[in-house]
N, C-alpha and C. Protein backbone atom coordinates (compact mmCIF):
# COMPACT_ATOMS: atom_id res chain seq x y z
N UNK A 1 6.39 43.54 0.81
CA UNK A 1 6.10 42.23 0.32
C UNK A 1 5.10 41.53 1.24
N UNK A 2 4.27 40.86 0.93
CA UNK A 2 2.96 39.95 1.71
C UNK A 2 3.73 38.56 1.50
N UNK A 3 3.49 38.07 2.67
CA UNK A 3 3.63 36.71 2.98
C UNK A 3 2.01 35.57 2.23
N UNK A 4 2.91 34.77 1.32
CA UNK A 4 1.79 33.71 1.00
C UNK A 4 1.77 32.17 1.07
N UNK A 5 0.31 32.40 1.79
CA UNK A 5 0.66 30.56 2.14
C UNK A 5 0.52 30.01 1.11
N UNK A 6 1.08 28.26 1.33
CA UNK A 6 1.51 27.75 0.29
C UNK A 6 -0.15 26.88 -0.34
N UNK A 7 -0.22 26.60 -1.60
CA UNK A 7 -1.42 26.39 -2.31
C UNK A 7 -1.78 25.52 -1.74
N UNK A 8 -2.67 25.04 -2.28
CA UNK A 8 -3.83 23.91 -1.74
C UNK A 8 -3.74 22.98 -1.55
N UNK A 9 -2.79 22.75 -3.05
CA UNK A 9 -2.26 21.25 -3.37
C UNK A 9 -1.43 21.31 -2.77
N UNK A 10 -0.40 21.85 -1.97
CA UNK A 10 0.84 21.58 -1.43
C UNK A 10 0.39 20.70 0.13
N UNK A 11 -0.31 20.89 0.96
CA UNK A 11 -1.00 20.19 1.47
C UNK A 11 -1.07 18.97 1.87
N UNK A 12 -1.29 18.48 0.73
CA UNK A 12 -2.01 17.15 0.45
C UNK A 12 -3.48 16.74 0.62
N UNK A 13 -4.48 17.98 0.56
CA UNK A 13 -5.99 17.88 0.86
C UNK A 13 -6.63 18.90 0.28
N UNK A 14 -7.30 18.67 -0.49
CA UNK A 14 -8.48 19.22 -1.39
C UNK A 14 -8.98 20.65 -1.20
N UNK A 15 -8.76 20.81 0.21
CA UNK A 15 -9.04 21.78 0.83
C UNK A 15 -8.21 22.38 1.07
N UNK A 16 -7.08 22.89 1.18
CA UNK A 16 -5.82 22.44 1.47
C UNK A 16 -5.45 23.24 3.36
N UNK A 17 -6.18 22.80 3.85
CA UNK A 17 -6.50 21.93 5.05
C UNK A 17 -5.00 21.15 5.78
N UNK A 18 -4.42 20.98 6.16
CA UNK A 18 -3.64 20.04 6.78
C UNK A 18 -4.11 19.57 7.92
N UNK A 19 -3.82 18.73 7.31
CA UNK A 19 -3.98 17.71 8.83
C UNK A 19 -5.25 17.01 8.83
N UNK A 20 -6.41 16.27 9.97
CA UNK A 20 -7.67 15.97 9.48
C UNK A 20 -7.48 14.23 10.13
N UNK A 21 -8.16 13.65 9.88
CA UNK A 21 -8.79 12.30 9.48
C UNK A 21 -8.09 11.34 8.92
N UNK A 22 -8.36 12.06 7.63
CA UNK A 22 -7.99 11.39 6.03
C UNK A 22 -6.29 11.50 5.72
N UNK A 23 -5.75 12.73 6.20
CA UNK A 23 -4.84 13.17 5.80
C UNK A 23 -3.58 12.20 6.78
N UNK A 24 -4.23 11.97 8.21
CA UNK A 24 -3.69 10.92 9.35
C UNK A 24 -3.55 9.15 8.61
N UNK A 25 -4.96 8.91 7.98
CA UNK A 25 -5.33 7.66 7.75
C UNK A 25 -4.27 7.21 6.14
N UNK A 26 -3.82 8.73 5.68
CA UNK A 26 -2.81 8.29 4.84
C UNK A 26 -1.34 8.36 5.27
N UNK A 27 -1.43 9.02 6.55
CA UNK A 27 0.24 8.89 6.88
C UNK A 27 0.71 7.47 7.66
N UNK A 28 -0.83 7.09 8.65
CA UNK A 28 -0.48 5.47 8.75
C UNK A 28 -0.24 4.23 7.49
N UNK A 29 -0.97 4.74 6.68
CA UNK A 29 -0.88 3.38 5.47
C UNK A 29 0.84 3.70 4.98
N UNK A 30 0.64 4.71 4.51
CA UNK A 30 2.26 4.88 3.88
C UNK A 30 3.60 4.34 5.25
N UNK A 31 3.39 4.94 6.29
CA UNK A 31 4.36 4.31 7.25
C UNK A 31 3.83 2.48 7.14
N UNK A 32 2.70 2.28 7.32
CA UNK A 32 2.88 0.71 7.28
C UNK A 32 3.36 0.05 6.28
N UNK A 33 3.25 0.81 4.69
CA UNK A 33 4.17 -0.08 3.84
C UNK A 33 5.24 0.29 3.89
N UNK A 34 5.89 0.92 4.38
CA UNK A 34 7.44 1.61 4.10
C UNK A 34 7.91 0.53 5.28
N UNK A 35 7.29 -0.14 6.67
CA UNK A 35 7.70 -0.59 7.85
C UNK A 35 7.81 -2.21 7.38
N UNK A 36 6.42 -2.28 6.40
CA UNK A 36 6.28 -3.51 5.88
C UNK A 36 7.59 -3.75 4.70
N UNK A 37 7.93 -3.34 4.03
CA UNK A 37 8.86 -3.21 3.25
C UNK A 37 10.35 -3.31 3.38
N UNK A 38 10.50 -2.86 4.53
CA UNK A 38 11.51 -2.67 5.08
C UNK A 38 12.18 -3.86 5.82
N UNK A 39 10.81 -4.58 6.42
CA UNK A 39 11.01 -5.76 7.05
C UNK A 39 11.28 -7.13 6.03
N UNK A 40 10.24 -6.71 4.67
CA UNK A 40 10.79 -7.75 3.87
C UNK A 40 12.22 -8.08 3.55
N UNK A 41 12.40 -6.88 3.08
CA UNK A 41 13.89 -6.24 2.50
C UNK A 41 14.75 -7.11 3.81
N UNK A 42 14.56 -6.57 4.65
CA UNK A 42 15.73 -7.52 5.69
C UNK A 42 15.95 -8.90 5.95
N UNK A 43 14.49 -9.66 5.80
CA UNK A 43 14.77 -10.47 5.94
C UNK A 43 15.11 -11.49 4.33
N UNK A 44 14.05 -11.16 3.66
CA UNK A 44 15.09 -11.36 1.91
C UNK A 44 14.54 -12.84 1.62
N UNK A 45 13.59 -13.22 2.02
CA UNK A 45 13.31 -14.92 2.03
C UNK A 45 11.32 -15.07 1.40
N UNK A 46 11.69 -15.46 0.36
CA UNK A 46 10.45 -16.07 -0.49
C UNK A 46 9.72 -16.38 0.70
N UNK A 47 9.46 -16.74 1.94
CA UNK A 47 8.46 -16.67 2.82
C UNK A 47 8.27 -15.30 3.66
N UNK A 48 9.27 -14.40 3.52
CA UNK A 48 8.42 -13.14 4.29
C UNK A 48 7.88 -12.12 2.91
N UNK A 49 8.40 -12.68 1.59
CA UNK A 49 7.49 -11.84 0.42
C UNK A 49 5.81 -12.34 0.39
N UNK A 50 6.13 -14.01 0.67
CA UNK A 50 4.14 -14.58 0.55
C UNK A 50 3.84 -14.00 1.61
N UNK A 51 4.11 -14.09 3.06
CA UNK A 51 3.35 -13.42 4.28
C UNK A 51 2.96 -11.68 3.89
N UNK A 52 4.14 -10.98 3.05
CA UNK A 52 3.57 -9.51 2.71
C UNK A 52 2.63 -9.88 1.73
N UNK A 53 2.53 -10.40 0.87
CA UNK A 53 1.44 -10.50 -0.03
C UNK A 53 0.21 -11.17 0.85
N UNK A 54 0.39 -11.58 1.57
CA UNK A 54 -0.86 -12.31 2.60
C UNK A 54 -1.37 -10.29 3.03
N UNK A 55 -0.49 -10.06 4.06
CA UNK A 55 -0.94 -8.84 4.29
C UNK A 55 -1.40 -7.68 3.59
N UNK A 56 -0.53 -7.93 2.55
CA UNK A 56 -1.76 -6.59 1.56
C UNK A 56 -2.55 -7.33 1.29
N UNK A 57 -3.19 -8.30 0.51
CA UNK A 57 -4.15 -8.98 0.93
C UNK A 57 -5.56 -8.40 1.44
N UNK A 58 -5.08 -8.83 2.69
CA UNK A 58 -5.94 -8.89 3.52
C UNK A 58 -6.30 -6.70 3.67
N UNK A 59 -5.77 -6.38 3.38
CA UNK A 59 -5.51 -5.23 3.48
C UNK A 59 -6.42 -4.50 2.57
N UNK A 60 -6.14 -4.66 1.12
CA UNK A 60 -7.21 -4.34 -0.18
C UNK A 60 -8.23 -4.88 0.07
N UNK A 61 -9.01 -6.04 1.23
CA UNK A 61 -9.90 -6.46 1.11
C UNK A 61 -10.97 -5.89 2.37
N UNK A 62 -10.07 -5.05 3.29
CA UNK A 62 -10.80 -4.18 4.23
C UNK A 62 -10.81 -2.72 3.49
N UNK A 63 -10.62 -2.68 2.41
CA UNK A 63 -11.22 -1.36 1.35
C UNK A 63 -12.38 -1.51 0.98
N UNK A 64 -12.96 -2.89 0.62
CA UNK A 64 -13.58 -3.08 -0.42
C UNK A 64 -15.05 -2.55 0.36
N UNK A 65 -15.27 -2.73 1.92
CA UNK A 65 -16.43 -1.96 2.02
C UNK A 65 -16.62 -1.02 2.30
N UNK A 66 -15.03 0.00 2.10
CA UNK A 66 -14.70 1.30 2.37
C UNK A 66 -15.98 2.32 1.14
N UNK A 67 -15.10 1.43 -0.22
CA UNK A 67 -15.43 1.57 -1.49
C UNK A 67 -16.85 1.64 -1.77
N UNK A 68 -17.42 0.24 -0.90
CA UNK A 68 -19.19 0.03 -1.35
C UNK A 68 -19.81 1.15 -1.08
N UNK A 69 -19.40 1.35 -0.01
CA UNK A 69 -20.51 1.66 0.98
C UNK A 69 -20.50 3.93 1.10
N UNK A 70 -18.71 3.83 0.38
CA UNK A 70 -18.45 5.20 0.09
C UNK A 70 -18.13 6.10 1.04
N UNK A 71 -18.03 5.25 1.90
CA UNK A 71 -16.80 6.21 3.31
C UNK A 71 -15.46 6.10 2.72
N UNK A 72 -15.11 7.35 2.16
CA UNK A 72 -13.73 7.66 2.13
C UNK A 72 -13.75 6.77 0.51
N UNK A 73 -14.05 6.89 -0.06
CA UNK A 73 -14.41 6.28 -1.28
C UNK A 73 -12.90 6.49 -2.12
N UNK A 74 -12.13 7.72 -2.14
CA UNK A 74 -11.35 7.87 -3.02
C UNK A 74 -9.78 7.46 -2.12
N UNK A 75 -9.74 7.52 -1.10
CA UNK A 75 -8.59 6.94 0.32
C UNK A 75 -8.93 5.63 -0.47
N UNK A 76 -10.00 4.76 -0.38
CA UNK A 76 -10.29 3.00 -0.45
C UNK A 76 -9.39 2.84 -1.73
N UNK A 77 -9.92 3.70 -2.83
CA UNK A 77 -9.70 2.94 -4.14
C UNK A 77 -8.15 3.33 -3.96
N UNK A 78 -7.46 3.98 -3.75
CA UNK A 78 -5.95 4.64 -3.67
C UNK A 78 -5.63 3.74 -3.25
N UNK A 79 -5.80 2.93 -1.80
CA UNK A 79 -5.23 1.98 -0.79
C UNK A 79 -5.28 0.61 -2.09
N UNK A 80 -6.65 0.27 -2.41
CA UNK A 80 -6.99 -0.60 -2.70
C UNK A 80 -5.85 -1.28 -3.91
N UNK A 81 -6.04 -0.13 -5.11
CA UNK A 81 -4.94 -0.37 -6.11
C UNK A 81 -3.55 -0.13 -5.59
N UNK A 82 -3.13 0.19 -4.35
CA UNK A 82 -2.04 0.45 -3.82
C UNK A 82 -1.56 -1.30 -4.01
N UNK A 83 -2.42 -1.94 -2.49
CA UNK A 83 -2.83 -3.22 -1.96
C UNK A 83 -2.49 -4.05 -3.78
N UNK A 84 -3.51 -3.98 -4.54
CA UNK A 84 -2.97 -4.86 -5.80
C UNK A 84 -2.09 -4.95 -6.16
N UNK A 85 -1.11 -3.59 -6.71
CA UNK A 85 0.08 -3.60 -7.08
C UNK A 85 1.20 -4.62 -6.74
N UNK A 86 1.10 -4.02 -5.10
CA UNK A 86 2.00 -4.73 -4.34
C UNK A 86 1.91 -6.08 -4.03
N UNK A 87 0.60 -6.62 -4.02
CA UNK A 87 0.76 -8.21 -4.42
C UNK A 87 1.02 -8.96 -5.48
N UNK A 88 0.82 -7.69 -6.97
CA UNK A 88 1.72 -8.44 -7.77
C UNK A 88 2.96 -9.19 -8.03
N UNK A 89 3.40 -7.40 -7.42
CA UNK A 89 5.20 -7.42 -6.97
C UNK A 89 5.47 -8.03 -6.36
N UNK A 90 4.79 -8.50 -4.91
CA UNK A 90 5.47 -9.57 -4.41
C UNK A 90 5.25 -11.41 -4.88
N UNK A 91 4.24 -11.51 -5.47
CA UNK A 91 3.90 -12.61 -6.35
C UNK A 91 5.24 -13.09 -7.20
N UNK A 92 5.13 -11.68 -8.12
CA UNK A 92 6.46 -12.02 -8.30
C UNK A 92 7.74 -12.12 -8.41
N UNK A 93 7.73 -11.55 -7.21
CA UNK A 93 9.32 -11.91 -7.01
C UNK A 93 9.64 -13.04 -6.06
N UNK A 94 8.70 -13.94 -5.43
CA UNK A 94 8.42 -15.34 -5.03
C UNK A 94 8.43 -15.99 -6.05
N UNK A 95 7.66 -15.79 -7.20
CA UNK A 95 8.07 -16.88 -9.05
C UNK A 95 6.72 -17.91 -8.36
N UNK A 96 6.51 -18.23 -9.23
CA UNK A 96 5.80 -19.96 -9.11
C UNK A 96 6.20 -20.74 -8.30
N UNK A 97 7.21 -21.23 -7.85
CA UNK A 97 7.48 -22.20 -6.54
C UNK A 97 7.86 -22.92 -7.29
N UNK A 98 7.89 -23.17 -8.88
CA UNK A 98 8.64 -24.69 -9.70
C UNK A 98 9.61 -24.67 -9.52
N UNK A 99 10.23 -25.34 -9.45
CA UNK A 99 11.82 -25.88 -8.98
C UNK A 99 12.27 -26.56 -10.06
N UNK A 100 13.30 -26.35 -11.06
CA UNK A 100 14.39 -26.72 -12.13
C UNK A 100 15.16 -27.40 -11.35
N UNK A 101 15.94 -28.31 -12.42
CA UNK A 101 16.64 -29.32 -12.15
C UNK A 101 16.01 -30.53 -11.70
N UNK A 102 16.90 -31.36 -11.55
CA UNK A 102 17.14 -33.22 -11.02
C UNK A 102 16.41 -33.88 -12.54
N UNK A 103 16.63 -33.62 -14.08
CA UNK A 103 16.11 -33.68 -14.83
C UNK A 103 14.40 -33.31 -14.68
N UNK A 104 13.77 -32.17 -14.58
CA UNK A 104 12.48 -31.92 -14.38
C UNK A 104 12.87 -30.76 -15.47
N UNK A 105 11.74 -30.31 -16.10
CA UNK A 105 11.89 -29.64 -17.26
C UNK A 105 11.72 -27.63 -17.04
């Protein structure tokens, strides 16, 4: 029997390559939202969901000249729509800030 390494895609790189650059620059983003996440989760308060939405934020918006300019073009847009998502989600699960009751509608 021959020993076979495992495919390309198993990897996680095109090449299937391990390890690299790109392959680093996605194991920091994923640990930072899993760290970021984690911290929300604990603390549980409509002000550490706006501060994470501040931070992705700011986050999708250091893609955007990843994207222009086409360094790492397909990492940017991944991060980038990552970055959107998650400010939806946290948008809303903060709600609008209207406050019901004291007769207010």
């Amino acid at each position: 029997m021959s020993r076979r390494s495992a495919p390309p895609w198993a990897s996680g790189t095109p090449s299937g390559r391990a390890g690299g650059r790109a392959a680093r620059a996605r194991r920091r983003a994923r640990l930072r939202q899993v760290v970021q996440a984690a911290l929300v989760a604990r603390a549980g308060t409509s002000d550490a969901h706006t501060i994470s939405a501040v931070v992705d934020t700011v986050h999708g918006l250091t893609m955007v000249p990843l994207v222009i300019i086409g360094h790492r073009r397909r990492f940017a847009l991944g991060q980038l729509g990552i970055a959107l998502v998650l400010v939806v989600a946290e948008c809303a699960a903060v709600g609008t800030g209207r406050r019901t009751g004291r007769g207010g509608r």
